[in-house]
Protein backbone atom coordinates (compact mmCIF):
# COMPACT_ATOMS: atom_id res chain seq x y z
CA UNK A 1 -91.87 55.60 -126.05
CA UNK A 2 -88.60 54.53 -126.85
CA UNK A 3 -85.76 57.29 -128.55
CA UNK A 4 -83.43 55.25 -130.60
CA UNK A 5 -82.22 56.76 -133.57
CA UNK A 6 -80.57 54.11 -136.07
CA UNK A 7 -79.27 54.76 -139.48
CA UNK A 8 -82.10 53.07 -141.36
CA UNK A 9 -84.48 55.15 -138.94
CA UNK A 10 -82.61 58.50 -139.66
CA UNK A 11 -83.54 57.22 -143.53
CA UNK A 12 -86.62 56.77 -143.05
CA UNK A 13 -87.31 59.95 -141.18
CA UNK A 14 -85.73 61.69 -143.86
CA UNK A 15 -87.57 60.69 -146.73
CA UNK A 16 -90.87 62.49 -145.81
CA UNK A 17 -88.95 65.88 -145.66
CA UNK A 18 -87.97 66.10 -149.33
CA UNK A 19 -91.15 64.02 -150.67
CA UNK A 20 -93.03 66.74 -148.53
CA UNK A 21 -90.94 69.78 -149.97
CA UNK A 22 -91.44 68.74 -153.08
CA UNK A 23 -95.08 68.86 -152.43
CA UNK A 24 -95.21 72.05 -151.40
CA UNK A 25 -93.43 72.97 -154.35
CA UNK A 26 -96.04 71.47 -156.38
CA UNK A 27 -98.88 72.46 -154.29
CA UNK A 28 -97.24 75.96 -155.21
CA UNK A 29 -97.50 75.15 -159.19
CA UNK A 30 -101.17 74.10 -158.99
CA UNK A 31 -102.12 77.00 -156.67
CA UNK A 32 -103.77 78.55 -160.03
CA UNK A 33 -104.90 75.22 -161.61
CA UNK A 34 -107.20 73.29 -158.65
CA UNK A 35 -108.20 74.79 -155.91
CA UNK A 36 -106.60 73.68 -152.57
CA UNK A 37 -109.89 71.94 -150.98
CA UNK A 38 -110.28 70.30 -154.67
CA UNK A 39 -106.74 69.52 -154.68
CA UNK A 40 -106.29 67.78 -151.18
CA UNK A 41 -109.90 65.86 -151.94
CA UNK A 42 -108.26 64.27 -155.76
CA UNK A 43 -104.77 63.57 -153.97
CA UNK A 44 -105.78 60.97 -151.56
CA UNK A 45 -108.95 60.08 -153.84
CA UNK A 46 -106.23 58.59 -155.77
CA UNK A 47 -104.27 57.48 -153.23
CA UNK A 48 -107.23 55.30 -151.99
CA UNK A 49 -107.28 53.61 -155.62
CA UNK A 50 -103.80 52.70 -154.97
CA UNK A 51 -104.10 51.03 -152.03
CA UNK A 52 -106.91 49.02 -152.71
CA UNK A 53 -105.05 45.90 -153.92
CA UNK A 54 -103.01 45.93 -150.73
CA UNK A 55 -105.95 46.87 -148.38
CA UNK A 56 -109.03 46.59 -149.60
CA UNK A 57 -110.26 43.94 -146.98
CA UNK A 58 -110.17 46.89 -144.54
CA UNK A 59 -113.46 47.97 -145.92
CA UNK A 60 -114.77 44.45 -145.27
CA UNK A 61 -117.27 44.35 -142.30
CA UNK A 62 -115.19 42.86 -139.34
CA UNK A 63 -111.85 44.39 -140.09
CA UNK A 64 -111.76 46.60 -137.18
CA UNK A 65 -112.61 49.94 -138.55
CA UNK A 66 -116.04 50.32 -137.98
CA UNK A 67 -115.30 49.15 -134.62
CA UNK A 68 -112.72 51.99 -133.61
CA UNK A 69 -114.00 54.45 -135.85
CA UNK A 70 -113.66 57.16 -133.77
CA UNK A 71 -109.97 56.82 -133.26
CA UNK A 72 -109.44 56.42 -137.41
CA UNK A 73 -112.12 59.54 -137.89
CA UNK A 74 -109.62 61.63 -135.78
CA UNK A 75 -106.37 60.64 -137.54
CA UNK A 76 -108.49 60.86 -140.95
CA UNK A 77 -108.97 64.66 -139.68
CA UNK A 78 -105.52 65.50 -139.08
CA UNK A 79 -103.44 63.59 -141.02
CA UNK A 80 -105.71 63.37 -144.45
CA UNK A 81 -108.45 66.23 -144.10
CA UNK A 82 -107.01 69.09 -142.26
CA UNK A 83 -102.86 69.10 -142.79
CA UNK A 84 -103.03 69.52 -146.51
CA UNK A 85 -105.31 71.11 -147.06
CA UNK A 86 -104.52 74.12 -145.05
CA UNK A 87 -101.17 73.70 -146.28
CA UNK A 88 -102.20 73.86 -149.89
CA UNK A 89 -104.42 77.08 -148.74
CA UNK A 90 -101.47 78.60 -147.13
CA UNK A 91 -99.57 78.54 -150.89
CA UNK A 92 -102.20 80.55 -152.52
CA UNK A 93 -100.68 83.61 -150.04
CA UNK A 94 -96.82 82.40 -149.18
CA UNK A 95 -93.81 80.94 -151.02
CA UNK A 96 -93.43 77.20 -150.32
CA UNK A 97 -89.76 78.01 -148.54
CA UNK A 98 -91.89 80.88 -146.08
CA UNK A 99 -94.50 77.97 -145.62
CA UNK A 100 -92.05 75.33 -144.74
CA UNK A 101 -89.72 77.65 -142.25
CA UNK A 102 -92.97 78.94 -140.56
CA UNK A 103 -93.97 74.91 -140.51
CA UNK A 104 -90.42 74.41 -138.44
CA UNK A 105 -92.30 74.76 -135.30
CA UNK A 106 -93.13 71.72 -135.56
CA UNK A 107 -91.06 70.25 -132.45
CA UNK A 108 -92.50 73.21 -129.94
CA UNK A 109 -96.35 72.04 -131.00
CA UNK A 110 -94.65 68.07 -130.90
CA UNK A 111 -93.29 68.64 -127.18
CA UNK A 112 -95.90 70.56 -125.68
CA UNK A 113 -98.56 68.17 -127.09
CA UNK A 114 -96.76 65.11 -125.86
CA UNK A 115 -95.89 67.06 -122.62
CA UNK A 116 -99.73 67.87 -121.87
CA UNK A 117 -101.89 65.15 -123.16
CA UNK A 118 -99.46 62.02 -123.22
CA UNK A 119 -97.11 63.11 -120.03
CA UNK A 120 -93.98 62.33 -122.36
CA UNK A 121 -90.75 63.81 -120.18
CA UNK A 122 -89.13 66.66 -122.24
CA UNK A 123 -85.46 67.43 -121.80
CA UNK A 124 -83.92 70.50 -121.09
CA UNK A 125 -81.74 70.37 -124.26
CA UNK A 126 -84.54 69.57 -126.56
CA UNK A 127 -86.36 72.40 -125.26
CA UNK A 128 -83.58 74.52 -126.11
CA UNK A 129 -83.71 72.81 -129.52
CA UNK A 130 -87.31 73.68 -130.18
CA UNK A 131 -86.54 77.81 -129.02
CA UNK A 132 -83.93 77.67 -131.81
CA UNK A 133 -86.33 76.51 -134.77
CA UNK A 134 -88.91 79.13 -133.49
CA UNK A 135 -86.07 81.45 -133.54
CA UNK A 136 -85.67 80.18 -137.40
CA UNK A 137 -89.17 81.09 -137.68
CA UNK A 138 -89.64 84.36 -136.21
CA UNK A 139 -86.12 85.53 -138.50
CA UNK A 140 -88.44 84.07 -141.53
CA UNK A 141 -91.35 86.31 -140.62
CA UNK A 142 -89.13 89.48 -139.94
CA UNK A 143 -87.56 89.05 -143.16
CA UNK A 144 -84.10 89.09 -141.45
CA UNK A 145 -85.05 92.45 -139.47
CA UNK A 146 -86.04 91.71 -135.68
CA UNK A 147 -87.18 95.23 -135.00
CA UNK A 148 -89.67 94.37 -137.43
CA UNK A 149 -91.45 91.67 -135.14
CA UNK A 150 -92.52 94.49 -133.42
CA UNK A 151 -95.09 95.54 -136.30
CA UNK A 152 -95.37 92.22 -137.85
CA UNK A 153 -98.63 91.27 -139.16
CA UNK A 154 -99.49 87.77 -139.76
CA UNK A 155 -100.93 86.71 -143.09
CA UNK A 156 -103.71 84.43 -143.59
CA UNK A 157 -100.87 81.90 -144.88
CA UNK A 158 -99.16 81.64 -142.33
CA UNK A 159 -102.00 81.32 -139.70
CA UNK A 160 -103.23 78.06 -141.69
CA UNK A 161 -99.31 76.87 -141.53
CA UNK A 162 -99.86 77.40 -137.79
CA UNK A 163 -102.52 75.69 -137.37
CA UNK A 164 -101.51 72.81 -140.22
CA UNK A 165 -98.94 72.60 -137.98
CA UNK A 166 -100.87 71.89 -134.45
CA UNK A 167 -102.95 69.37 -136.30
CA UNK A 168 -99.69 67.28 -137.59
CA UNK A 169 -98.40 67.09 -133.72
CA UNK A 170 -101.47 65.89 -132.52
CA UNK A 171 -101.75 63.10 -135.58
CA UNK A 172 -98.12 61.70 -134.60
CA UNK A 173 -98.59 61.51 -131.09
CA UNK A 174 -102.18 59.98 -131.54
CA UNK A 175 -99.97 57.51 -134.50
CA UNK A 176 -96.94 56.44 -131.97
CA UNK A 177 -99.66 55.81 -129.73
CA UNK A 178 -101.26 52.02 -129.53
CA UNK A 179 -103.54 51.23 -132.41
CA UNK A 180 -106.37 48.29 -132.22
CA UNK A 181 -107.05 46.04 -134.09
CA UNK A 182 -103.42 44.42 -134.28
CA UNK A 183 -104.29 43.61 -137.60
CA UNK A 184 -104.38 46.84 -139.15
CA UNK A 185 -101.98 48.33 -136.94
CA UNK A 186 -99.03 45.96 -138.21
CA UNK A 187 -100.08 46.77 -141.56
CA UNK A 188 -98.76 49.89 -143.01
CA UNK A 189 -101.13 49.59 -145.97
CA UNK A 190 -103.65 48.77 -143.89
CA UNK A 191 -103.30 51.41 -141.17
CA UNK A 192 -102.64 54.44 -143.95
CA UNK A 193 -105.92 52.97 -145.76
CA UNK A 194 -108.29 53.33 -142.06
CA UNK A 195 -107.00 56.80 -142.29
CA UNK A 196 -107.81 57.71 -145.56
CA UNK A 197 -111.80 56.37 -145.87
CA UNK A 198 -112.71 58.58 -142.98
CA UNK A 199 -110.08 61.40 -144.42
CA UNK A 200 -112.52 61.00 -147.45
CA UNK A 201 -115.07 62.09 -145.66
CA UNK A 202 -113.41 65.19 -144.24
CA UNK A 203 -111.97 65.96 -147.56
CA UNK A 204 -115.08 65.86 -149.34
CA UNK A 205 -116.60 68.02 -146.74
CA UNK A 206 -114.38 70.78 -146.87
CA UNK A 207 -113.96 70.64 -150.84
CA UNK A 208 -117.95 70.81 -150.90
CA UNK A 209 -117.16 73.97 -148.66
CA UNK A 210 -114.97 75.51 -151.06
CA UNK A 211 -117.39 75.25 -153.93
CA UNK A 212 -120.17 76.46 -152.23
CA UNK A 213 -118.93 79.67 -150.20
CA UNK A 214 -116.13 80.83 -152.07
CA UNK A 215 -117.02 79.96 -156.15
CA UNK A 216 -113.11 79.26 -157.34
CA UNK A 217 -112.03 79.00 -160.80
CA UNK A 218 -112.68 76.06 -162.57
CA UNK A 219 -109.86 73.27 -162.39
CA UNK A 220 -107.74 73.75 -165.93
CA UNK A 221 -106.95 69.94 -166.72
CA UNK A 222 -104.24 69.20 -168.17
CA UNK A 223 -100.55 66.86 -168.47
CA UNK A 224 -98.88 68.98 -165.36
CA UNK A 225 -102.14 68.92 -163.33
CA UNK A 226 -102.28 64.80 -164.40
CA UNK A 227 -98.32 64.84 -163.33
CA UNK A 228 -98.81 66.28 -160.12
CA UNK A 229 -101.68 64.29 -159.34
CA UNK A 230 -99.62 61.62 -159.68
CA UNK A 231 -96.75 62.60 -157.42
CA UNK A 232 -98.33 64.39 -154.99
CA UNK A 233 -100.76 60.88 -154.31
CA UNK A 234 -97.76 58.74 -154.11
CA UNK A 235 -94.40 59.83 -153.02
CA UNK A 236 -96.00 62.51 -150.39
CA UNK A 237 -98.90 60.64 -149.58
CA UNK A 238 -98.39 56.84 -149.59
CA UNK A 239 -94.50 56.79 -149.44
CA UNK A 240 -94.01 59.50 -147.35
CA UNK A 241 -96.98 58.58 -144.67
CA UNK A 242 -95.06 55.31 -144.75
CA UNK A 243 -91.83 55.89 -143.81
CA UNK A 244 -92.74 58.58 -141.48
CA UNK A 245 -95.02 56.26 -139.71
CA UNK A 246 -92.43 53.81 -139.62
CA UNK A 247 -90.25 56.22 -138.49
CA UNK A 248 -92.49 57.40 -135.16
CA UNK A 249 -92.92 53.88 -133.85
CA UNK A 250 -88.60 53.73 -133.85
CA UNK A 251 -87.40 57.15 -132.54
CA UNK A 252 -91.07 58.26 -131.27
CA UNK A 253 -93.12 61.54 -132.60
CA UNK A 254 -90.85 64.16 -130.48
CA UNK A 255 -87.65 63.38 -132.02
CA UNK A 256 -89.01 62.76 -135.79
CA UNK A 257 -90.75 66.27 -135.19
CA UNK A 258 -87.50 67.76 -135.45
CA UNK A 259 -86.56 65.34 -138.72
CA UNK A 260 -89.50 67.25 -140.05
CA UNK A 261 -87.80 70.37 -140.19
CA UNK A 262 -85.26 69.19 -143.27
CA UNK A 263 -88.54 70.10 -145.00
CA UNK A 264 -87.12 73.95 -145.45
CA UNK A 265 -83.81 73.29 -146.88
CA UNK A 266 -85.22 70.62 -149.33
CA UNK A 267 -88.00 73.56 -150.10
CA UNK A 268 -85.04 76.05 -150.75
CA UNK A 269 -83.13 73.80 -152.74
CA UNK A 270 -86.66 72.35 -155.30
CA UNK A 271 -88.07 76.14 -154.95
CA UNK A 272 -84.38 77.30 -156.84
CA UNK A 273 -84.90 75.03 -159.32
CA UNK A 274 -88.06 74.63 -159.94
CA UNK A 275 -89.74 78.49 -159.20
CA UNK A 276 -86.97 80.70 -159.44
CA UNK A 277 -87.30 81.75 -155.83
CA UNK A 278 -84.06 82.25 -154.35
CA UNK A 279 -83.37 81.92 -150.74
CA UNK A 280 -82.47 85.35 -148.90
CA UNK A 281 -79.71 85.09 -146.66
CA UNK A 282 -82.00 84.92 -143.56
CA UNK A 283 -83.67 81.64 -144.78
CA UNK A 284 -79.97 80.45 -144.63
CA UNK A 285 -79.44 81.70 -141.10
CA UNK A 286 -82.91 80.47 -139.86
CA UNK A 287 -82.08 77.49 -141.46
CA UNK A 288 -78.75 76.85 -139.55
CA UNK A 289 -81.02 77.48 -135.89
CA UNK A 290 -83.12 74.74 -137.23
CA UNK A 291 -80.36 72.28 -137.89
CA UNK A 292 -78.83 73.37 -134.13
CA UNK A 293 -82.22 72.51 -133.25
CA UNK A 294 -82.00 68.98 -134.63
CA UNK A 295 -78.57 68.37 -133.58
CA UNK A 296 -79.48 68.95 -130.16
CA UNK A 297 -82.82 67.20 -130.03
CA UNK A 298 -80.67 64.08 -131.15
CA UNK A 299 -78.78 63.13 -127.78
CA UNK A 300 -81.13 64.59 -125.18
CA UNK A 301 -79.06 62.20 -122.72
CA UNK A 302 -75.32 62.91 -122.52
């Protein structure tokens, strides 16, 4: 998989960061107002409903989809069923800047899953790269105190960011990798709408889930919950799936793993304006081994 990083590719792999930021800020807004099941299940109910003009003949007998359905049921589970939904669980319990620094270990879960199950050569310095974000992440969890690590308790939040987490490296290797049919595979519209009819299915399983075992609240409708909706189904799910898709076929899923860690500093900067959370001077410093991360991930090859 090849590891060029162009201008227009470094664009593209930074758009999903702040579209996904500001999701989590929103996801953080609506954590009283749907619940998160309920709220994952309407987002890419609505996405669907967008893309139908553009890709509606994938649900057309012959297109390829019911042929390779078990590849599309997979990425439908961790792309569309599983990631956002345990992310929009893990805001009920954390602040979206804690769940988007814990969600920096992205490129450890990206290189060991592309070490071990696609034998993808991993270089020393973007190992060294992936110990700094987790370094980022463990000053997160000890709120800036190291001895604390020691007694640290993890909260149901951040386990689902964990495991939110797992599931995303596992979709973008199982993206970058080769896609049949051709004809859905060279169509982004096409390949995000395979996805999302089996991510349908997932969705609306664990939403059913939610209603039955745990009772929540009834959703309160209203403008903000319509407004969200509306963003959160098509910058952060069609535009963002887009370009980061786009993205992983150029500079492949290790290096735009570590492009997903702008997520924290575009979380920090919406969370300050938007929730009156202020950033604590450890979410600065973990942020600055994160971006030592990237920088080094960026030229494994002197």
């Amino acid at each position: 998989m090849t590891q060029r990083l162009t201008p227009s590719t470094a664009l593209l792999l930074t758009a999903p960061p702040l579209l996904w930021a500001g999701n989590a800020v929103v996801g953080r807004l609506m954590s009283g107002e749907v619940p998160p099941m309920t709220l994952n299940l309407l987002r890419w109910a609505i996405a669907f409903v967008l893309l139908l003009p553009l890709a509606a003949w994938v649900l057309k007998p012959g297109s390829g989809l019911g042929t390779h359905w078990r590849r599309f049921a997979v990425l439908g589970l961790l792309g569309v069923g599983a990631y956002n939904a345990l992310q929009y669980l893990a805001l009920k319990t954390s602040t979206p800047l804690n769940v988007t620094l814990v969600a920096a270990s992205s490129p450890v879960f990206m290189l060991a899953v592309g070490r071990l199950a696609f034998a993808q050569r991993v270089q020393p310095r973007q190992w060294i790269g992936a110990l700094l974000s987790i370094a980022g992440v463990l000053l997160v969890l000890s709120r800036g105190d190291w001895s604390a690590l020691l007694a640290v308790r993890l909260v149901a939040g951040d386990l689902y960011v964990l495991l939110a987490t797992a599931a995303w490296a596992w979709y973008s290797w199982l993206l970058g990798a080769t896609i049949k049919p051709a004809a859905i595979r060279n169509d982004w519209a096409a390949l995000l709408m395979a996805q999302i009819v089996p991510g349908l299915v997932w969705g609306g399983l664990f939403a059913a889930g939610e209603w039955t075992f745990t009772s929540p609240p009834p959703i309160h409708w209203s403008a903000g919950v319509f407004a969200a909706l509306a963003y959160i189904s098509i910058g952060p799910a069609i535009l963002a799936y887009r370009c980061w898709g786009l993205g992983v076929q150029r500079a492949g899923a290790a290096m735009a793993g570590f492009f997903s860690n702008l997520t924290p500093l575009f979380a920090a900067l919406l969370s300050a304006a938007f929730l009156g959370e202020l950033p604590h001077w450890y979410h600065g410093a973990a942020f600055a081994l994160i971006v030592g991360g990237i920088v080094l991930s960026l030229n494994p090859k002197r």
